[in-house]
PDB file of N, CA and C in Angstrom:
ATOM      1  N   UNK A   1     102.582 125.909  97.232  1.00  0.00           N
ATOM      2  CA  UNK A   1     103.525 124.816  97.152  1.00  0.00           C
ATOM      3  C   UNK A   1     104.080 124.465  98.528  1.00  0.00           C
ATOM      4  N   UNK A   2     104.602 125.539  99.549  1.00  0.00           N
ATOM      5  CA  UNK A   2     104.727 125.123 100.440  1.00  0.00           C
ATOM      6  C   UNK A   2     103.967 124.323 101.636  1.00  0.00           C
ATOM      7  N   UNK A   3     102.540 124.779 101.428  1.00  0.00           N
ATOM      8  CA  UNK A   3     101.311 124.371 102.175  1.00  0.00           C
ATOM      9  C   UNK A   3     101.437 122.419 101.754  1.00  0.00           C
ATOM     10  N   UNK A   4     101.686 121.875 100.725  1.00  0.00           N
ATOM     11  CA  UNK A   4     101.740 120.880 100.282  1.00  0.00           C
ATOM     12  C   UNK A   4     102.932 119.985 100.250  1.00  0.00           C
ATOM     13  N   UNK A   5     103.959 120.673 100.294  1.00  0.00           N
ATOM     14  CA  UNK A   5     105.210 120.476 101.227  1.00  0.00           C
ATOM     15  C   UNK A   5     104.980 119.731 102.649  1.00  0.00           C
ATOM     16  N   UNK A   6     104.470 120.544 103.145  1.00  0.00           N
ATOM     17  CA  UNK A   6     104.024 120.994 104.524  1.00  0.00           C
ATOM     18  C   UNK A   6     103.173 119.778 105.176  1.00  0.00           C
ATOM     19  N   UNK A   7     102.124 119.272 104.294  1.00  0.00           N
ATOM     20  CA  UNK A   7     100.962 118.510 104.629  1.00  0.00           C
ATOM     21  C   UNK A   7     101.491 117.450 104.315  1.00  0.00           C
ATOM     22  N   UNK A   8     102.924 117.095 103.408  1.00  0.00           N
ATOM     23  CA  UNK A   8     103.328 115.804 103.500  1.00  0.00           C
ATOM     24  C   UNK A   8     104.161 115.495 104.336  1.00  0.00           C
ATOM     25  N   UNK A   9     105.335 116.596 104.803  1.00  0.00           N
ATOM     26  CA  UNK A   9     106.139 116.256 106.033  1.00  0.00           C
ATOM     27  C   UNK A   9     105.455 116.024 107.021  1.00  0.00           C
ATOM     28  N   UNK A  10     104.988 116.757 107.819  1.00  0.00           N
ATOM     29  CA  UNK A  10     104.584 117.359 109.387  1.00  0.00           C
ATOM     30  C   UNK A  10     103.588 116.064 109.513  1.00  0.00           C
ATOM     31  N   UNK A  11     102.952 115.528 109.193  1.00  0.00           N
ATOM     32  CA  UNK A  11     102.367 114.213 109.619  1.00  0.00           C
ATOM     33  C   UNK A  11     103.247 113.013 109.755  1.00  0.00           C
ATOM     34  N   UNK A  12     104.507 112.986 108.683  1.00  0.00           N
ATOM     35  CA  UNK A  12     105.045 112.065 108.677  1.00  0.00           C
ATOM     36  C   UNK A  12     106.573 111.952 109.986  1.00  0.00           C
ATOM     37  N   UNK A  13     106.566 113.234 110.489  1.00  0.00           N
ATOM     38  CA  UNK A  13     107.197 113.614 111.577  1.00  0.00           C
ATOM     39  C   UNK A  13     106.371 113.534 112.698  1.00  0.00           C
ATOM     40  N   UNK A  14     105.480 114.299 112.975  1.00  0.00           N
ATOM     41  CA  UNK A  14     104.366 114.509 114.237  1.00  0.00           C
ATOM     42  C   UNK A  14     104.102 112.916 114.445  1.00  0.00           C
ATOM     43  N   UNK A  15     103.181 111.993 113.645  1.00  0.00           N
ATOM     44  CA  UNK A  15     102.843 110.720 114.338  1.00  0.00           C
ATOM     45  C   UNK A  15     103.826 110.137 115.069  1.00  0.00           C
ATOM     46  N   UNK A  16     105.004 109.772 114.583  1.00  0.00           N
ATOM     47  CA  UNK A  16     105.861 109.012 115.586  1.00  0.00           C
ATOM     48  C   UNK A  16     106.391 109.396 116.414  1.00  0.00           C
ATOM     49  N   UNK A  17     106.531 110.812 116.490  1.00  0.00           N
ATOM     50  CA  UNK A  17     107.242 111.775 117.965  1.00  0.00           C
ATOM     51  C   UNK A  17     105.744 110.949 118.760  1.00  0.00           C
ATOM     52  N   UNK A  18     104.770 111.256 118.652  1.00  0.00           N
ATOM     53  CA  UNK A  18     103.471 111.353 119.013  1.00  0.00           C
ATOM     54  C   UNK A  18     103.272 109.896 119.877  1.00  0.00           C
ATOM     55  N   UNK A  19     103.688 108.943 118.707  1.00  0.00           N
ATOM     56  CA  UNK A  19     103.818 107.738 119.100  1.00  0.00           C
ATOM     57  C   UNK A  19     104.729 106.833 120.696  1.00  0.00           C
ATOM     58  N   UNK A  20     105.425 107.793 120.387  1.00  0.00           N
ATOM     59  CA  UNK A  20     106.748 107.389 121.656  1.00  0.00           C
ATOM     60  C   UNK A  20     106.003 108.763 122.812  1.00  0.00           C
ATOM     61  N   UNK A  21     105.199 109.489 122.930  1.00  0.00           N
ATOM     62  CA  UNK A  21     104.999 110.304 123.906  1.00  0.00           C
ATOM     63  C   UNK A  21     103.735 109.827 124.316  1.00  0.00           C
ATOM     64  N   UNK A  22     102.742 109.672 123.454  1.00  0.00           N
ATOM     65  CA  UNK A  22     101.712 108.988 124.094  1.00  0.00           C
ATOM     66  C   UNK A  22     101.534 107.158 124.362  1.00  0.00           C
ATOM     67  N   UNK A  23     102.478 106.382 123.682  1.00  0.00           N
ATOM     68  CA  UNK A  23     102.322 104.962 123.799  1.00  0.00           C
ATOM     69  C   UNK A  23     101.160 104.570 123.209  1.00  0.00           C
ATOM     70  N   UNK A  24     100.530 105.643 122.502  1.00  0.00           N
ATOM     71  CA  UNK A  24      98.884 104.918 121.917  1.00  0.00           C
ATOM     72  C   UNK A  24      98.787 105.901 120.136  1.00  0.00           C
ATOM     73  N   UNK A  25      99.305 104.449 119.430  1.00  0.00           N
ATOM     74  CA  UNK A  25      99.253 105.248 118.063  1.00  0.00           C
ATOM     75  C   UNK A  25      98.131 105.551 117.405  1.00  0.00           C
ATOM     76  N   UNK A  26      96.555 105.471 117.923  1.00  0.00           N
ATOM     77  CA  UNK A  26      95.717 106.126 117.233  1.00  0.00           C
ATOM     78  C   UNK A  26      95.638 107.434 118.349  1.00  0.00           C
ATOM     79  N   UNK A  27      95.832 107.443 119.084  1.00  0.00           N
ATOM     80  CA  UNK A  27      95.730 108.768 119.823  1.00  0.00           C
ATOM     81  C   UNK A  27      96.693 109.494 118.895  1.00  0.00           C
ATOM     82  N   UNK A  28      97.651 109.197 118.666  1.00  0.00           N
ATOM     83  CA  UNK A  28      98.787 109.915 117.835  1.00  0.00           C
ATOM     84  C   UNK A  28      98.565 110.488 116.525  1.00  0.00           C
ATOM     85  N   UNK A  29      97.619 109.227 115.929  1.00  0.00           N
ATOM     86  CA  UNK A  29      97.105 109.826 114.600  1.00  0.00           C
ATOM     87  C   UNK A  29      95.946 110.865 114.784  1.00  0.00           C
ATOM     88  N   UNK A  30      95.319 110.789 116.078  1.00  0.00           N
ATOM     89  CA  UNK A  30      94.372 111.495 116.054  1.00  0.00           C
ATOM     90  C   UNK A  30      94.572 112.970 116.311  1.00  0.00           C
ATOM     91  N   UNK A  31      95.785 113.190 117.200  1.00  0.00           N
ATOM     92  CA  UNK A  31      95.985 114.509 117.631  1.00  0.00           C
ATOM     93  C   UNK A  31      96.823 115.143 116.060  1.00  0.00           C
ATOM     94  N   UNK A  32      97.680 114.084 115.664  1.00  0.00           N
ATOM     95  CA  UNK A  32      97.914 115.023 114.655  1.00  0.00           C
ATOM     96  C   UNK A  32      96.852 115.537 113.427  1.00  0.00           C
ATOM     97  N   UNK A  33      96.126 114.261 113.264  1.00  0.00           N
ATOM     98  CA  UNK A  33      94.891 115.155 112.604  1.00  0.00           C
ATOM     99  C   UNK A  33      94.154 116.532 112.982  1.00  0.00           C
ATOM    100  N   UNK A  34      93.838 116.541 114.307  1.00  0.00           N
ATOM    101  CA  UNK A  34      93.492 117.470 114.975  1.00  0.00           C
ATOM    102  C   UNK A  34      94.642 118.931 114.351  1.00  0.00           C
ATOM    103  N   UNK A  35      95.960 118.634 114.928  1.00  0.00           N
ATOM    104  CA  UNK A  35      96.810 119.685 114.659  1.00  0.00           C
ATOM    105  C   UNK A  35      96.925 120.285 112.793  1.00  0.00           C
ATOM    106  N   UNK A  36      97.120 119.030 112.535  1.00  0.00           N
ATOM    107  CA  UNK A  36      97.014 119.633 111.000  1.00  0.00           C
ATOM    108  C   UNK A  36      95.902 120.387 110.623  1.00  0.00           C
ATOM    109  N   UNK A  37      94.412 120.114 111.157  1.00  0.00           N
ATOM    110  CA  UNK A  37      93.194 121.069 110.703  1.00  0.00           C
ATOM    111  C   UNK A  37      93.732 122.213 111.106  1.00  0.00           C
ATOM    112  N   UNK A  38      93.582 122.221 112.259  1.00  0.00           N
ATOM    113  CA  UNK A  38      94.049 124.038 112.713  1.00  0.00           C
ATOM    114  C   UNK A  38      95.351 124.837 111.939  1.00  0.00           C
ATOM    115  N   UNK A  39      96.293 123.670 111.576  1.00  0.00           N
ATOM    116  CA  UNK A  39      96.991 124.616 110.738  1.00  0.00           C
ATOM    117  C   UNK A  39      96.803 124.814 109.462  1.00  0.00           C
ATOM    118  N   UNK A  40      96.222 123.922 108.660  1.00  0.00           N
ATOM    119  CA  UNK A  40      95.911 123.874 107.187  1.00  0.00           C
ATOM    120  C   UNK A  40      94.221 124.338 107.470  1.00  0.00           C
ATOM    121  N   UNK A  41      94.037 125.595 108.647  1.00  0.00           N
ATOM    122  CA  UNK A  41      92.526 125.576 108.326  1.00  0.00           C
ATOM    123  C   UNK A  41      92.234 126.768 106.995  1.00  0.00           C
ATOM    124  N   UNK A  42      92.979 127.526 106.978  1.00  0.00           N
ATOM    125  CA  UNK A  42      93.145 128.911 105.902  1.00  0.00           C
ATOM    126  C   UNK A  42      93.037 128.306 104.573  1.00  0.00           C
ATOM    127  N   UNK A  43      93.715 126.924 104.364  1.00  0.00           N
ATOM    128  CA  UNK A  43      94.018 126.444 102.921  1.00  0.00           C
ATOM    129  C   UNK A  43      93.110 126.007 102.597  1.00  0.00           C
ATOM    130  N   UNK A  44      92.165 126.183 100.830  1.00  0.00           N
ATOM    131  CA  UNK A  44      91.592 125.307 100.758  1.00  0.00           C
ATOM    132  C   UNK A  44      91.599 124.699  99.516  1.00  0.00           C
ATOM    133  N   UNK A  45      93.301 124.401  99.505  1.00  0.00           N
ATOM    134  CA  UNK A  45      93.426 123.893  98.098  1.00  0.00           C
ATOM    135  C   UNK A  45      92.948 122.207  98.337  1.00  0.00           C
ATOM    136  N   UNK A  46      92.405 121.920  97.537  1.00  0.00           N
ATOM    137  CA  UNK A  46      92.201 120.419  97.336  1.00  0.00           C
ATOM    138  C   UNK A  46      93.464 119.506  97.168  1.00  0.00           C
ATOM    139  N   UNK A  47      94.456 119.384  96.609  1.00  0.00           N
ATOM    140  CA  UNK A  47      95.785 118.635  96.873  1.00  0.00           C
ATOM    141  C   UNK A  47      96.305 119.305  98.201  1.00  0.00           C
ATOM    142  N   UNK A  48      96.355 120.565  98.639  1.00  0.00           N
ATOM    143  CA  UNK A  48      96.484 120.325 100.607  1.00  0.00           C
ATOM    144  C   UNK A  48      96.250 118.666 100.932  1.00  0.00           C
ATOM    145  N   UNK A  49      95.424 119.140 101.072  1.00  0.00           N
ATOM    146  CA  UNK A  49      94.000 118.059 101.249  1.00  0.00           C
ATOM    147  C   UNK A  49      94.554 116.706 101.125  1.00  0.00           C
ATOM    148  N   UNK A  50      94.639 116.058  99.767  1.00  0.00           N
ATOM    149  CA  UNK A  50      95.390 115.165  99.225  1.00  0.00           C
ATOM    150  C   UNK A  50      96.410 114.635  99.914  1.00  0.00           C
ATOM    151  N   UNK A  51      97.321 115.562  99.349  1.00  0.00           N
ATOM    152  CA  UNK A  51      98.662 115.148 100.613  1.00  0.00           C
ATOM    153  C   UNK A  51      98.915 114.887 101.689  1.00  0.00           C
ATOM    154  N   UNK A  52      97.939 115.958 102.587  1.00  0.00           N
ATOM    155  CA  UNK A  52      97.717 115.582 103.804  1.00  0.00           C
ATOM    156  C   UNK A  52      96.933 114.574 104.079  1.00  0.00           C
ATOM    157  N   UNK A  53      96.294 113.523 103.338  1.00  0.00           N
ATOM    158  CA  UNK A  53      96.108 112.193 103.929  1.00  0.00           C
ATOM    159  C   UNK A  53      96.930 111.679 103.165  1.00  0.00           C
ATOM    160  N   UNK A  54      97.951 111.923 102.594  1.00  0.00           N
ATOM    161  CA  UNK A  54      99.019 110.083 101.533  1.00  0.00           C
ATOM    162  C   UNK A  54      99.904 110.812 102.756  1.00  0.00           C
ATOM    163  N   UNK A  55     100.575 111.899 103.476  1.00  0.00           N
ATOM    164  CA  UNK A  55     100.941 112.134 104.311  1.00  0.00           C
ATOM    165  C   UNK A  55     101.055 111.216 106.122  1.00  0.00           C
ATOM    166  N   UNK A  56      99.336 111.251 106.033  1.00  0.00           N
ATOM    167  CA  UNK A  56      99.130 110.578 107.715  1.00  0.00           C
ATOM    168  C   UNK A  56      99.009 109.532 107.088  1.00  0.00           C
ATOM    169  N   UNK A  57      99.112 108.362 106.333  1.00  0.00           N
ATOM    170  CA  UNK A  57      98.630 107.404 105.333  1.00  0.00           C
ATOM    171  C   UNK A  57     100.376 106.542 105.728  1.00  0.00           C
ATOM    172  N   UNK A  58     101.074 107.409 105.176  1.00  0.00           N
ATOM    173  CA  UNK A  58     102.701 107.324 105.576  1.00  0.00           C
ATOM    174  C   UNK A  58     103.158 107.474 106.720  1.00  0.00           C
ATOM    175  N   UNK A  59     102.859 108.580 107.756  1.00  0.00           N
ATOM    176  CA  UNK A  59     102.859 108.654 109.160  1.00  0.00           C
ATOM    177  C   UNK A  59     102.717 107.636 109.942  1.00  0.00           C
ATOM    178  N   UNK A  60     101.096 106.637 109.391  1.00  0.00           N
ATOM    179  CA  UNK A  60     101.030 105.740 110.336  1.00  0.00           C
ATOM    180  C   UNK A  60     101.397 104.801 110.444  1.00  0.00           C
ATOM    181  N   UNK A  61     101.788 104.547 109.114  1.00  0.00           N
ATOM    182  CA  UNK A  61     102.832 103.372 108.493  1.00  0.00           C
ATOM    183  C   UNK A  61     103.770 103.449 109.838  1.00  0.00           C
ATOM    184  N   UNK A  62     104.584 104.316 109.930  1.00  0.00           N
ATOM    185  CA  UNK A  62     105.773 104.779 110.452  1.00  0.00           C
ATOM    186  C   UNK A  62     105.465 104.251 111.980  1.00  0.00           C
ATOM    187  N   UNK A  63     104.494 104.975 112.001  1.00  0.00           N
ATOM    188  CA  UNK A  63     104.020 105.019 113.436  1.00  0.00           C
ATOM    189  C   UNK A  63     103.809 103.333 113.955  1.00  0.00           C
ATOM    190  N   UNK A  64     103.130 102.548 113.032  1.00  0.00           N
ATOM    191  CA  UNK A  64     102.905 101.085 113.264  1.00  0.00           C
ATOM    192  C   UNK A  64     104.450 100.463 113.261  1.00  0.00           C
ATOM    193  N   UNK A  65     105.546 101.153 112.889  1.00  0.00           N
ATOM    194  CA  UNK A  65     106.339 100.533 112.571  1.00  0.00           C
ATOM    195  C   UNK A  65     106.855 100.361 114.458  1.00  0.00           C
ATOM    196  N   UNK A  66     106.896 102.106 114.827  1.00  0.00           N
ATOM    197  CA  UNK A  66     107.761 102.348 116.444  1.00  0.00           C
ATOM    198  C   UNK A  66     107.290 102.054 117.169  1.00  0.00           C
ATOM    199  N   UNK A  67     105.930 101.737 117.095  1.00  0.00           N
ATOM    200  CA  UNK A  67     104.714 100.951 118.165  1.00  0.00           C
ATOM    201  C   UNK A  67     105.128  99.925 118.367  1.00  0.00           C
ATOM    202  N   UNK A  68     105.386  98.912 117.674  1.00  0.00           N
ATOM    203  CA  UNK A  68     105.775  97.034 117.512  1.00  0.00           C
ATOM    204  C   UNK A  68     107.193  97.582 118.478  1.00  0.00           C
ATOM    205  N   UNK A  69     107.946  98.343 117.992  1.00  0.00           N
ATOM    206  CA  UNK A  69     109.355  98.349 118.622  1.00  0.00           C
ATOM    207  C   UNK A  69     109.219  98.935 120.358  1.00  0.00           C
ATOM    208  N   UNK A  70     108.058  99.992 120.459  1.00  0.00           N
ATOM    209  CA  UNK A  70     107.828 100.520 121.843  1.00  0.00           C
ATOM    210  C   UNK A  70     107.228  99.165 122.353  1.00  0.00           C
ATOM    211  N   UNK A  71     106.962  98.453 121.704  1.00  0.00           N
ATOM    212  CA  UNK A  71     105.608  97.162 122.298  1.00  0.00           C
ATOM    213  C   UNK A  71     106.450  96.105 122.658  1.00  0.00           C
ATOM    214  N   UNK A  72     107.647  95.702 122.144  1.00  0.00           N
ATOM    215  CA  UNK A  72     108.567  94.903 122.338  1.00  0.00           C
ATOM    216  C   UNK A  72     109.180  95.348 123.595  1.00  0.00           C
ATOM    217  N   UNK A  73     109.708  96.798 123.948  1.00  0.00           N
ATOM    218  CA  UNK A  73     110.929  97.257 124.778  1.00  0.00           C
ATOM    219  C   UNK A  73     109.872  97.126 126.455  1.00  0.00           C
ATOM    220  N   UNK A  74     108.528  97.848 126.105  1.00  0.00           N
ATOM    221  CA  UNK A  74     107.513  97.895 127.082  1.00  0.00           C
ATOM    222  C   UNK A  74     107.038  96.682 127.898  1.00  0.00           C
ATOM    223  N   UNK A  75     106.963  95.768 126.887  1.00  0.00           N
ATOM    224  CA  UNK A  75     106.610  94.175 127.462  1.00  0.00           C
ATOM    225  C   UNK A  75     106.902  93.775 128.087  1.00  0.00           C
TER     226      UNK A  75
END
């Protein structure tokens, strides 16, 4: 339960920190993908899984949201 917890926060946190540090939101989605394998590599529940993409699914939402706003302040 926590693993699934886990795979829905931490993407939806990580992309947009990610977002404002790198200025490039698929780099952002990409490293956190990256990070989430290595940590969800032990798990192999299938809703992990699940969540962790309605997770980065929501992340990038987020992430498209602080991009437009970094893209505005940057301009």
């Amino acid at each position: 339960m926590i693993e699934i917890f886990g795979a829905l926060i931490l993407p939806v946190i990580l992309i947009p920190f990610l977002v404002r540090v790198t200025y490039n939101r698929w780099v952002a989605i990409g490293l956190s993908i990256v990070i989430m394998i290595f940590i969800f590599m032990d798990f192999e529940s299938y809703w992990t899984v699940v969540t962790g993409v309605i997770g980065t699914l929501i992340g990038g939402y987020f992430s498209f949201r602080v991009g437009k706003k970094v893209d505005k302040k940057w301009s």
